[in-house]
PDB file of N, CA and C in Angstrom:
ATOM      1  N   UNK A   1      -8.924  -3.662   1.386  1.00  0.00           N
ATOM      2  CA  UNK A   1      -8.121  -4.244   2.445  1.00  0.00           C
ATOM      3  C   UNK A   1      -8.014  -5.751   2.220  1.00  0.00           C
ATOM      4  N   UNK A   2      -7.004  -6.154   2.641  1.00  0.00           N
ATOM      5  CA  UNK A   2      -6.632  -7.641   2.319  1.00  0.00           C
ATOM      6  C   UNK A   2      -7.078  -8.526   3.272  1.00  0.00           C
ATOM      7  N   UNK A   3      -7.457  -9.491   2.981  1.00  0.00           N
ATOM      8  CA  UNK A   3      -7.783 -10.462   4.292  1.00  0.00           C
ATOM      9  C   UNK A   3      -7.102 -11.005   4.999  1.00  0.00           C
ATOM     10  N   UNK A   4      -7.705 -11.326   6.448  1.00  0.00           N
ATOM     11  CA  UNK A   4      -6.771 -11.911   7.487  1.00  0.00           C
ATOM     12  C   UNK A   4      -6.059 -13.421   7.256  1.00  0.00           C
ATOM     13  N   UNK A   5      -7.627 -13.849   6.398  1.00  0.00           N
ATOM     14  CA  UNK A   5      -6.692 -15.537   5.838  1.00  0.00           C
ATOM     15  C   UNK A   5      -6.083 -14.662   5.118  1.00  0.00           C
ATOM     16  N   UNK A   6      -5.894 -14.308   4.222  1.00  0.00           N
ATOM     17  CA  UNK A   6      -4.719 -14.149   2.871  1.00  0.00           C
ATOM     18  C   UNK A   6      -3.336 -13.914   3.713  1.00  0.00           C
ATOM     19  N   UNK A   7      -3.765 -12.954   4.779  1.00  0.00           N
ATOM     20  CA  UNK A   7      -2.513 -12.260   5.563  1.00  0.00           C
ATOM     21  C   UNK A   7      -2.011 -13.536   6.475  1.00  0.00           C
ATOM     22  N   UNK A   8      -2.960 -14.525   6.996  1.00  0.00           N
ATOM     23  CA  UNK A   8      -2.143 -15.387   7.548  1.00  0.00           C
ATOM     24  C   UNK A   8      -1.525 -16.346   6.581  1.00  0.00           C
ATOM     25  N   UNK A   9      -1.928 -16.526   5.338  1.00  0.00           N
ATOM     26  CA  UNK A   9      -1.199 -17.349   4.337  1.00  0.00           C
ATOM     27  C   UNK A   9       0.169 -16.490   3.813  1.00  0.00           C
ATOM     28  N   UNK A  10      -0.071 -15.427   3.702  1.00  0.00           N
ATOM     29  CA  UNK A  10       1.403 -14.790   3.361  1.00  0.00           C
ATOM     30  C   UNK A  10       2.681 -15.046   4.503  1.00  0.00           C
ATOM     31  N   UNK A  11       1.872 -15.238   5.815  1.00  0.00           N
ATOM     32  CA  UNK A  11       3.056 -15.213   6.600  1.00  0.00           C
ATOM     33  C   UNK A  11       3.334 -16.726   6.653  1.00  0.00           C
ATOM     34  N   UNK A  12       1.997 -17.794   6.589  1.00  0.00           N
ATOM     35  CA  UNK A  12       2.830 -18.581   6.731  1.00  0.00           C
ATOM     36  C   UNK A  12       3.443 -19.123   5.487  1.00  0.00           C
ATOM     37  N   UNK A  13       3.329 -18.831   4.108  1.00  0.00           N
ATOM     38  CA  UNK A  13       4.275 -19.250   3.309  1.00  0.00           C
ATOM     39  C   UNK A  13       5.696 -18.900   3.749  1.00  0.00           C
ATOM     40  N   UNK A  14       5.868 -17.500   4.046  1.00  0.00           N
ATOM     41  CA  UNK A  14       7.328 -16.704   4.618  1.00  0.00           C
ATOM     42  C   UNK A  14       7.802 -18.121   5.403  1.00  0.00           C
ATOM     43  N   UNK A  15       6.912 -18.765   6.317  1.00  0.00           N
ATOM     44  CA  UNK A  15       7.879 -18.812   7.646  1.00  0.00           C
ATOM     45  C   UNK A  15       7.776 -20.476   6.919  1.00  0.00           C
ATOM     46  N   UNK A  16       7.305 -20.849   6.107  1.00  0.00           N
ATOM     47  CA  UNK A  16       7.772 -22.246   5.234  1.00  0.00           C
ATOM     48  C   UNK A  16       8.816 -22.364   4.443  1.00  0.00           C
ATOM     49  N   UNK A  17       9.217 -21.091   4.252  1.00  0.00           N
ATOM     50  CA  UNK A  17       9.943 -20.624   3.032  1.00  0.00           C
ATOM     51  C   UNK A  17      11.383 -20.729   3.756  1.00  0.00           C
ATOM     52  N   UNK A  18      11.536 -19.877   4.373  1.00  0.00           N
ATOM     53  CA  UNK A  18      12.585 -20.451   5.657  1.00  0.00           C
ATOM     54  C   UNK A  18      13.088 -21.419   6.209  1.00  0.00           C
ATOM     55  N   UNK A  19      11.941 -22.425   6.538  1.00  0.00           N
ATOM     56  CA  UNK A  19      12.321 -23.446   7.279  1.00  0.00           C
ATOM     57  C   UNK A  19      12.062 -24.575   6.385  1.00  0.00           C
ATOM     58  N   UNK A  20      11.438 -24.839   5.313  1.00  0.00           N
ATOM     59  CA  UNK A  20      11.101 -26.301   4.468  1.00  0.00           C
ATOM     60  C   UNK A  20      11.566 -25.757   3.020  1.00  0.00           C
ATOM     61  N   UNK A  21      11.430 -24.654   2.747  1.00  0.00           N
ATOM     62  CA  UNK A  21      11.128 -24.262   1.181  1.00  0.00           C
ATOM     63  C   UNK A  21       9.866 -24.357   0.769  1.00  0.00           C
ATOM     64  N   UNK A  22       9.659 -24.172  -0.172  1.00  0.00           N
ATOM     65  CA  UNK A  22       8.152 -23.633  -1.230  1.00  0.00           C
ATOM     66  C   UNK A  22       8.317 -24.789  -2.376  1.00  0.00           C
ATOM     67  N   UNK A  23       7.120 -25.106  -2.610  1.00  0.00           N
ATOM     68  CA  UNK A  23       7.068 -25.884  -4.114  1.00  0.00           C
ATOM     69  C   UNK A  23       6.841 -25.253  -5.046  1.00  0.00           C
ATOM     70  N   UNK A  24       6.984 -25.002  -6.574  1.00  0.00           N
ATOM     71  CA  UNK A  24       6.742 -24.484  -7.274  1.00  0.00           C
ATOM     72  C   UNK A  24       5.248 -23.506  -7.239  1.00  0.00           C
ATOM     73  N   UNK A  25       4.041 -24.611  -7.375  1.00  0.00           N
ATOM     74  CA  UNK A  25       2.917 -23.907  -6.620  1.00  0.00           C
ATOM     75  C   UNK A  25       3.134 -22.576  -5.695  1.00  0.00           C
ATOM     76  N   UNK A  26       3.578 -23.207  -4.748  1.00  0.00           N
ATOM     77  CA  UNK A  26       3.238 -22.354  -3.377  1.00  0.00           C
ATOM     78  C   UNK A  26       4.151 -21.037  -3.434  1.00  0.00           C
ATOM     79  N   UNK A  27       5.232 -21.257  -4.346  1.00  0.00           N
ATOM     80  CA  UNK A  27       6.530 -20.375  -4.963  1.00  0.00           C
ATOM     81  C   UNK A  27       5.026 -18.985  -5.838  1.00  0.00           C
ATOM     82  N   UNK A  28       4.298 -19.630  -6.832  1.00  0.00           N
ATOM     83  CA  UNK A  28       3.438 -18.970  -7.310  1.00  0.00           C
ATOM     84  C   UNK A  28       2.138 -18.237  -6.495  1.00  0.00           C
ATOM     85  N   UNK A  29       2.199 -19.331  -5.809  1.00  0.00           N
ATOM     86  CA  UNK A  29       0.589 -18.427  -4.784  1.00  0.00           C
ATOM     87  C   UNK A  29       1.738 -16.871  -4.055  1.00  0.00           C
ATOM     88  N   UNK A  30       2.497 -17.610  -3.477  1.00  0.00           N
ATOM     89  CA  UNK A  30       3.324 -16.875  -2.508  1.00  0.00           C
ATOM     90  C   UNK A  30       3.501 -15.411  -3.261  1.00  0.00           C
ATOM     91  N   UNK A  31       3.700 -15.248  -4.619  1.00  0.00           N
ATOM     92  CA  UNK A  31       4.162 -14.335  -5.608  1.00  0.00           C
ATOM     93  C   UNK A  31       2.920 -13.359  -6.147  1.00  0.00           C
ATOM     94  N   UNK A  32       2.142 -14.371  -5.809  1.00  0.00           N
ATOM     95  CA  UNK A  32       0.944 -13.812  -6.114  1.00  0.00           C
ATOM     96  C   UNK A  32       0.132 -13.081  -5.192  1.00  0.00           C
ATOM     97  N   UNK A  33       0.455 -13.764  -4.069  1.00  0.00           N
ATOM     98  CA  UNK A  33      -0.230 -12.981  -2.725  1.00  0.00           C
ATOM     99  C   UNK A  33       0.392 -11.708  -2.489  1.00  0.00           C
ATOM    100  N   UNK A  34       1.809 -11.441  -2.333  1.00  0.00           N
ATOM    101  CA  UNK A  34       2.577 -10.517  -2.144  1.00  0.00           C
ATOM    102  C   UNK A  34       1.930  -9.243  -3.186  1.00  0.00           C
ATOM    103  N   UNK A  35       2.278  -9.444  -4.175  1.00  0.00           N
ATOM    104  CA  UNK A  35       1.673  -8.832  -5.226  1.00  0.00           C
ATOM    105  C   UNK A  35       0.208  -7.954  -4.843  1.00  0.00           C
ATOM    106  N   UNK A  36      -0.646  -8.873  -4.509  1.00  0.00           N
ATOM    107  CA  UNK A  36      -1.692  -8.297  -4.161  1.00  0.00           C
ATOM    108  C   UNK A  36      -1.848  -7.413  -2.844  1.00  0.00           C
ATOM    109  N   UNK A  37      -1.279  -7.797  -1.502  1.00  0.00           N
ATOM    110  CA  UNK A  37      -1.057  -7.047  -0.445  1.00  0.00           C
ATOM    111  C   UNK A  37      -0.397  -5.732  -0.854  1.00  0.00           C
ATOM    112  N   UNK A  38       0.948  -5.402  -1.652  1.00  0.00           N
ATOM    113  CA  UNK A  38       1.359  -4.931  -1.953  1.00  0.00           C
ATOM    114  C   UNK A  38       0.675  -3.452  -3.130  1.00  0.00           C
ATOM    115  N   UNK A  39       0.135  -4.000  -3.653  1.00  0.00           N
ATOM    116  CA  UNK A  39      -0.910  -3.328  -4.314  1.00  0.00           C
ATOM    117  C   UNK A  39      -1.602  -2.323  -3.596  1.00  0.00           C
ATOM    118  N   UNK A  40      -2.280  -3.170  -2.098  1.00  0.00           N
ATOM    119  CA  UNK A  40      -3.228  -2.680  -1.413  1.00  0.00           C
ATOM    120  C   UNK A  40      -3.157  -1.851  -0.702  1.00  0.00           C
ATOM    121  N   UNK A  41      -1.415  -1.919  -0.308  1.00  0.00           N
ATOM    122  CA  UNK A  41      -0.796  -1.143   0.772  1.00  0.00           C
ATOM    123  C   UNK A  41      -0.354   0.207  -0.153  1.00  0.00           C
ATOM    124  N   UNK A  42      -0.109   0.521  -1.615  1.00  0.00           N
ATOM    125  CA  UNK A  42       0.393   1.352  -2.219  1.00  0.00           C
ATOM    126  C   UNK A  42      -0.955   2.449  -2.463  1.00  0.00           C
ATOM    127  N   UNK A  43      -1.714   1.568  -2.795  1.00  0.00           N
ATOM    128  CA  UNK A  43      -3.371   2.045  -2.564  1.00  0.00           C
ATOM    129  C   UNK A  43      -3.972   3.225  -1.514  1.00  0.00           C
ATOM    130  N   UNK A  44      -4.054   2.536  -0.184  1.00  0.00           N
ATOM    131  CA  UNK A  44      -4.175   2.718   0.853  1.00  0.00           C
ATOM    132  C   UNK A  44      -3.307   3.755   1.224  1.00  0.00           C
ATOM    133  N   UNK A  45      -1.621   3.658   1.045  1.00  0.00           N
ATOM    134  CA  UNK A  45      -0.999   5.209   1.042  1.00  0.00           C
ATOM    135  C   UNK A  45      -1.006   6.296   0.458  1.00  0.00           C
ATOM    136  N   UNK A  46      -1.901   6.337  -0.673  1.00  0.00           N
ATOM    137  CA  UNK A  46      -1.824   6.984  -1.849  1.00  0.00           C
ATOM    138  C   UNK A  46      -2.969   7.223  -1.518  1.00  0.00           C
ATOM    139  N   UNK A  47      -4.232   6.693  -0.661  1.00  0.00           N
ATOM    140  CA  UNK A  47      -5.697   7.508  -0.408  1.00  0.00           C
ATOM    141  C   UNK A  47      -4.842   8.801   0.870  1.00  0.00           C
ATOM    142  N   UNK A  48      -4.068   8.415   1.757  1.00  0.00           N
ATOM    143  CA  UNK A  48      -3.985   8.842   2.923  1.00  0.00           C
ATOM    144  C   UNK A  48      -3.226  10.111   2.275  1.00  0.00           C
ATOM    145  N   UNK A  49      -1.819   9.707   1.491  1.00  0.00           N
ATOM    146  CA  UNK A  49      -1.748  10.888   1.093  1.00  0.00           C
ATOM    147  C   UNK A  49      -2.241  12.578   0.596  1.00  0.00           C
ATOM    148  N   UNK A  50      -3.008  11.704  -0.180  1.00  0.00           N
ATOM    149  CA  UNK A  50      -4.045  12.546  -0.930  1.00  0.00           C
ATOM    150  C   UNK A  50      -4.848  13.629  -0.215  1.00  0.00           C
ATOM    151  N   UNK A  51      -4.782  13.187   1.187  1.00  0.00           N
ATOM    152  CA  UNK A  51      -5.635  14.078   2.124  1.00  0.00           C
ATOM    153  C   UNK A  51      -4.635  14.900   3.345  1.00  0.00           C
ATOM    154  N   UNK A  52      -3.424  14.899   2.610  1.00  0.00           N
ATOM    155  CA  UNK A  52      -2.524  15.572   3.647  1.00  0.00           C
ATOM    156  C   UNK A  52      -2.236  17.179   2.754  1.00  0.00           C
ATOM    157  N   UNK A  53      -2.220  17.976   3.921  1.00  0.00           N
ATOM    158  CA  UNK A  53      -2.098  19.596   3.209  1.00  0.00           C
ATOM    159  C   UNK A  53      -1.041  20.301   4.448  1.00  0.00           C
ATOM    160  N   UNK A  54       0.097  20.719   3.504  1.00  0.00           N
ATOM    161  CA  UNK A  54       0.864  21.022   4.561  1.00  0.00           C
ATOM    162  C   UNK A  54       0.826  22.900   5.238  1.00  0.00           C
ATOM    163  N   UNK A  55       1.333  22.751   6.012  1.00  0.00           N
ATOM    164  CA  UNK A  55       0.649  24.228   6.391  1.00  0.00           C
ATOM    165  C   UNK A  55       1.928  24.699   7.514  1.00  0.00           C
ATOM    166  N   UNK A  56       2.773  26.366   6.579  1.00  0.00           N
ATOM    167  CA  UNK A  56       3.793  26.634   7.290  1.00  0.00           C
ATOM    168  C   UNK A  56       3.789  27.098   8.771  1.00  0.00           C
ATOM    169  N   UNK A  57       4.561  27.540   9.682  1.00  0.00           N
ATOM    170  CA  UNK A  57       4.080  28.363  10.992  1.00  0.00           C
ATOM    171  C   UNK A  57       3.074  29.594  11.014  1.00  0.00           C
ATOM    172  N   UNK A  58       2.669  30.183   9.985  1.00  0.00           N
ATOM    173  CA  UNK A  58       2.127  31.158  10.161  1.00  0.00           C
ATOM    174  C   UNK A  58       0.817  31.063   9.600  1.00  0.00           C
ATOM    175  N   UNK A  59       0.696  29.480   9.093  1.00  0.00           N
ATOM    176  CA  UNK A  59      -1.139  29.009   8.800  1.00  0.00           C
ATOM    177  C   UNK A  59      -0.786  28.895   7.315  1.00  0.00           C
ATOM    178  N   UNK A  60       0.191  29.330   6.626  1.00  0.00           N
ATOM    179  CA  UNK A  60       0.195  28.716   5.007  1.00  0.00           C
ATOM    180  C   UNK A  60      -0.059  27.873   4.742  1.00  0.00           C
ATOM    181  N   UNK A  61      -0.731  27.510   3.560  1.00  0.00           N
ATOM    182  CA  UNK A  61      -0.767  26.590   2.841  1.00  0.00           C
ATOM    183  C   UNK A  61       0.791  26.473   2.105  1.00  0.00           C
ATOM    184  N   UNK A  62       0.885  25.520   2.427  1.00  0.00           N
ATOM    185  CA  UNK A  62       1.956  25.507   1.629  1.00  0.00           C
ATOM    186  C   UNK A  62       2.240  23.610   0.843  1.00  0.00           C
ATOM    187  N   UNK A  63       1.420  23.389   0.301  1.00  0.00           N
ATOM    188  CA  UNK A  63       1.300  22.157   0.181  1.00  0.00           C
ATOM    189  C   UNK A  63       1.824  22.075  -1.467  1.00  0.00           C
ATOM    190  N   UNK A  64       2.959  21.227  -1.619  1.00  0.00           N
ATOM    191  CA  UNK A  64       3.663  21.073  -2.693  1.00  0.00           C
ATOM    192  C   UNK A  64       2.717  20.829  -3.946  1.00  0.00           C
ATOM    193  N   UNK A  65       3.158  21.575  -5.284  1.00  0.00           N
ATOM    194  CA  UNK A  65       2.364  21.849  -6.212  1.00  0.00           C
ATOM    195  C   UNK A  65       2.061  20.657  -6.821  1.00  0.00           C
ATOM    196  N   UNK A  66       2.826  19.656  -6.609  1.00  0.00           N
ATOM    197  CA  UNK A  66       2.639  18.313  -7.687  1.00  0.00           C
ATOM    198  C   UNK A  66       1.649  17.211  -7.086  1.00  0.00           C
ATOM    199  N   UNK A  67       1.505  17.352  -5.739  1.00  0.00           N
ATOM    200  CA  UNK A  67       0.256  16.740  -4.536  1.00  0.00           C
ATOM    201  C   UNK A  67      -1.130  17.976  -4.616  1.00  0.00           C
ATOM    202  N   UNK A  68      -0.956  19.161  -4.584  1.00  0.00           N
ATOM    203  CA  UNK A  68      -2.244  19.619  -4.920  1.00  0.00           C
ATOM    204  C   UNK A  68      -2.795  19.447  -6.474  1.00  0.00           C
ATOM    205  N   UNK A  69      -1.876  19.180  -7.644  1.00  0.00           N
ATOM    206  CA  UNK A  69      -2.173  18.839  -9.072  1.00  0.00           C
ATOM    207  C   UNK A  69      -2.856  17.395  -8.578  1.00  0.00           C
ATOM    208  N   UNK A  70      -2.400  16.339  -8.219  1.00  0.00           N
ATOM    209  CA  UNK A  70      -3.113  15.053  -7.785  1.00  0.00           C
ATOM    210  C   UNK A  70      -4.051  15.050  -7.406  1.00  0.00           C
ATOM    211  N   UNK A  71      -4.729  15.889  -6.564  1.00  0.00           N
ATOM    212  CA  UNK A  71      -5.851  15.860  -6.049  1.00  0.00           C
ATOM    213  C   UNK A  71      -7.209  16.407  -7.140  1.00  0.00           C
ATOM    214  N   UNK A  72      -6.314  17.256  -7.513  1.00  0.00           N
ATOM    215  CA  UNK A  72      -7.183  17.950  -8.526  1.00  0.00           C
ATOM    216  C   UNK A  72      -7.572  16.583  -9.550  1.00  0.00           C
ATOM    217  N   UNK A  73      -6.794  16.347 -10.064  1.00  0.00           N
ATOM    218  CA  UNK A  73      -6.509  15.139 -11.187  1.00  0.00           C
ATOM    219  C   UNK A  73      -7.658  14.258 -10.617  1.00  0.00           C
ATOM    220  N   UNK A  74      -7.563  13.722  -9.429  1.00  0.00           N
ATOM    221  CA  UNK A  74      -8.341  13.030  -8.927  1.00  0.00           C
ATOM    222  C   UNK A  74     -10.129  13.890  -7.847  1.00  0.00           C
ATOM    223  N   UNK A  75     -10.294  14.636  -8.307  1.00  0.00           N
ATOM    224  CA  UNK A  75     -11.056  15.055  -7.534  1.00  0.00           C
ATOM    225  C   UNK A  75     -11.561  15.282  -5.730  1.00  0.00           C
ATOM    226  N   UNK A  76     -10.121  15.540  -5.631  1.00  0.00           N
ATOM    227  CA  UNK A  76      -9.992  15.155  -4.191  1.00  0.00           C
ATOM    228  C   UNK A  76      -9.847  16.632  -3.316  1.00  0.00           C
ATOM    229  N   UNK A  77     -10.598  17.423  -3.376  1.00  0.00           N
ATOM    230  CA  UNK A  77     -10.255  18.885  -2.606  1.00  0.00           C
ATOM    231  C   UNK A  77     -10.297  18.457  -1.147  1.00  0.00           C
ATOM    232  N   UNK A  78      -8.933  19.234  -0.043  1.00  0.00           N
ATOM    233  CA  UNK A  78      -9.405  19.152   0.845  1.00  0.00           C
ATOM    234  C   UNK A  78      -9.364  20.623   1.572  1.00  0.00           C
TER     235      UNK A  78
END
């Protein structure tokens, strides 16, 4: 998980970026931060995924073959 400073520096580069512009630097942190949140958040959906199993009206499993191969891949039975 990303931090709250990092997360308040991402926003406030955004809201500098808008209203003053970015310096080269801050053009780079800014690129760099994103990057990393971004990462974290693809992360983080990709754990949650991993633990979803879909199941038709009548109690099937029916959880698409290429998400139960993933889990497997990754050792993730649920």
């Amino acid at each position: 998980m990303i931090s709250k400073e990092k997360l308040d520096r991402i926003n406030l580069l955004a809201k500098k970026a808008k209203t003053d512009g970015l310096s080269i630097k801050e053009q780079k942190e800014q690129k760099e931060l994103r990057q990393e949140y971004l990462k974290n958040v693809r992360s983080s959906f990709k754990n949650q995924l991993s633990s979803v199993k879909v199941v038709d009206e009548e109690g099937n499993d029916v959880t698409p073959v290429k998400l139960k191969a993933e889990k497997r891949n990754n050792n993730i039975i649920h």
